[in-house]
N, C-alpha and C. Protein backbone atom coordinates (compact mmCIF):
# COMPACT_ATOMS: atom_id res chain seq x y z
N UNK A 1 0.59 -3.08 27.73
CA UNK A 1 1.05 -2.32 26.58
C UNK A 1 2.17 -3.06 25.86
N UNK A 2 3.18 -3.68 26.43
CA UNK A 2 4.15 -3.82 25.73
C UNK A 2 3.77 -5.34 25.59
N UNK A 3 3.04 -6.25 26.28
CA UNK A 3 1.86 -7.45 25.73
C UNK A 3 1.73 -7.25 24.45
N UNK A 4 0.71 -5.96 24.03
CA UNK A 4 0.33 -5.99 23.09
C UNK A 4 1.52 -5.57 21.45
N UNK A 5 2.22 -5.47 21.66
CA UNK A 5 3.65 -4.85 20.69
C UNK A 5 3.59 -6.05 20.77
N UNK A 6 4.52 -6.88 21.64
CA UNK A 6 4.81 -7.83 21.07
C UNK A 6 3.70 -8.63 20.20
N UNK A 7 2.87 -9.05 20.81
CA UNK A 7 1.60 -9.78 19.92
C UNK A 7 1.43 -9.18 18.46
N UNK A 8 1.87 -7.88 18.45
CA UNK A 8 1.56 -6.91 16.92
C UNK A 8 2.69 -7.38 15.84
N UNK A 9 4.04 -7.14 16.84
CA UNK A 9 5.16 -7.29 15.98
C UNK A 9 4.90 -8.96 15.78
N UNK A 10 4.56 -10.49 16.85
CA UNK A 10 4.68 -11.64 16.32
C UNK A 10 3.86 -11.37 14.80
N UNK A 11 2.64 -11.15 15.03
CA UNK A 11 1.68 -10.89 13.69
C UNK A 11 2.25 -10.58 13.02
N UNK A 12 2.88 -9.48 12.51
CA UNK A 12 3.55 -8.33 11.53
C UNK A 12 4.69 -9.79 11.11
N UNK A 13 5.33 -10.48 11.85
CA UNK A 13 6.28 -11.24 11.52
C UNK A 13 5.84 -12.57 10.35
N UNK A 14 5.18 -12.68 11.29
CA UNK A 14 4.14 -14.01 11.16
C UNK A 14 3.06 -13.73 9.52
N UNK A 15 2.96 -13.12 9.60
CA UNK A 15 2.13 -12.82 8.50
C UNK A 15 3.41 -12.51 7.22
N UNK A 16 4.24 -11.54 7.29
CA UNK A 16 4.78 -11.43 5.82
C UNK A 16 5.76 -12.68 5.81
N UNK A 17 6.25 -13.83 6.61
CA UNK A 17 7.14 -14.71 6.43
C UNK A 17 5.96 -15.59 5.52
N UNK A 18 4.56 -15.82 6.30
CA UNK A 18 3.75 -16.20 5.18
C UNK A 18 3.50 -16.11 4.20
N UNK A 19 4.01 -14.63 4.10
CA UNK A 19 3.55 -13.98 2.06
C UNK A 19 4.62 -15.00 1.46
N UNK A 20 5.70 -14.54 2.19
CA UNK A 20 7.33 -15.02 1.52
C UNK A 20 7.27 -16.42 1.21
N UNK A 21 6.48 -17.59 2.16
CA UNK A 21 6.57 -18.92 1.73
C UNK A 21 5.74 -19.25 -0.09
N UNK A 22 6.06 -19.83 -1.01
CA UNK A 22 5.55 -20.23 -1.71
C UNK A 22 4.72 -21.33 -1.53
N UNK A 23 5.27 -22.04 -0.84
CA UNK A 23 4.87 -24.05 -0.91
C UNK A 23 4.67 -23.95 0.97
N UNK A 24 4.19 -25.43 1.21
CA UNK A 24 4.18 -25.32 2.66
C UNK A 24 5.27 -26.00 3.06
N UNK A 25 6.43 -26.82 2.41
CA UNK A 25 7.23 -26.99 2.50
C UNK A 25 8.38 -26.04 2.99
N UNK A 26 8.27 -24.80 2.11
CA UNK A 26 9.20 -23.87 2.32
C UNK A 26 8.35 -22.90 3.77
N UNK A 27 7.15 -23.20 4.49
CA UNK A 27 7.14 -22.52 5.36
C UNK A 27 7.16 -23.44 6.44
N UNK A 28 7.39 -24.81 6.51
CA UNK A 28 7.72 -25.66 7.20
C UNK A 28 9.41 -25.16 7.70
N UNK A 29 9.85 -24.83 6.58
CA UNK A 29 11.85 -24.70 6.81
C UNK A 29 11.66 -23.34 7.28
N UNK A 30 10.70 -22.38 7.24
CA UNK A 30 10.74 -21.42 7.92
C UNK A 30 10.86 -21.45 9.19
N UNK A 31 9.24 -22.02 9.48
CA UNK A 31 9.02 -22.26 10.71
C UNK A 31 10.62 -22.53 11.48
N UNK A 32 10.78 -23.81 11.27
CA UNK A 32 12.08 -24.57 11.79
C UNK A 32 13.11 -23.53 11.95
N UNK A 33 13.42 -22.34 10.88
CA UNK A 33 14.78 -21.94 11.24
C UNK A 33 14.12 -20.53 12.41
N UNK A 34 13.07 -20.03 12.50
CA UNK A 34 12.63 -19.16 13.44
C UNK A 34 12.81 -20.29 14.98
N UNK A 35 12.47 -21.09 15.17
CA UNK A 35 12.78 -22.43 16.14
C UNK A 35 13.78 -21.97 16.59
N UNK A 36 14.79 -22.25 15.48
CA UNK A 36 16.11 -22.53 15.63
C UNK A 36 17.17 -21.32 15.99
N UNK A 37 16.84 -20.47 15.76
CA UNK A 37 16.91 -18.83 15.91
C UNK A 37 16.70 -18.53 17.65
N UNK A 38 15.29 -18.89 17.82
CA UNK A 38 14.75 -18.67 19.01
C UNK A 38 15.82 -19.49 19.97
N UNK A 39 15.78 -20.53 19.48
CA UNK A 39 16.47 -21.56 20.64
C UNK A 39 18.00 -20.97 21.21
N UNK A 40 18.32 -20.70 19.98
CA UNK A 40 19.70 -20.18 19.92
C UNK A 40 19.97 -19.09 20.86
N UNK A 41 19.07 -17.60 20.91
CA UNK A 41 19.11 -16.63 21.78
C UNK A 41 19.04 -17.21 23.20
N UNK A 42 17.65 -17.96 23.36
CA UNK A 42 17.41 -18.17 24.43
C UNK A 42 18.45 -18.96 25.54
């Protein structure tokens, strides 16, 4: 159950940061600062 949330919420994430990129450039610097985010908590 809570497998699947998370897998929903990555999607849910994952998908509107995609709307938000214009260029693949700017979802390249996405990518990177979610990285960088992650790394940081962890």
């Amino acid at each position: 159950m809570v497998r699947k949330l998370i897998l929903a919420f990555g999607a849910t994430v994952l998908g509107l940061s995609a709307a938000a990129c214009n260029t693949i450039d700017g979802a390249g610097e996405d990518i990177e600062s979610v990285a960088n985010e992650v790394d940081e908590e962890i």
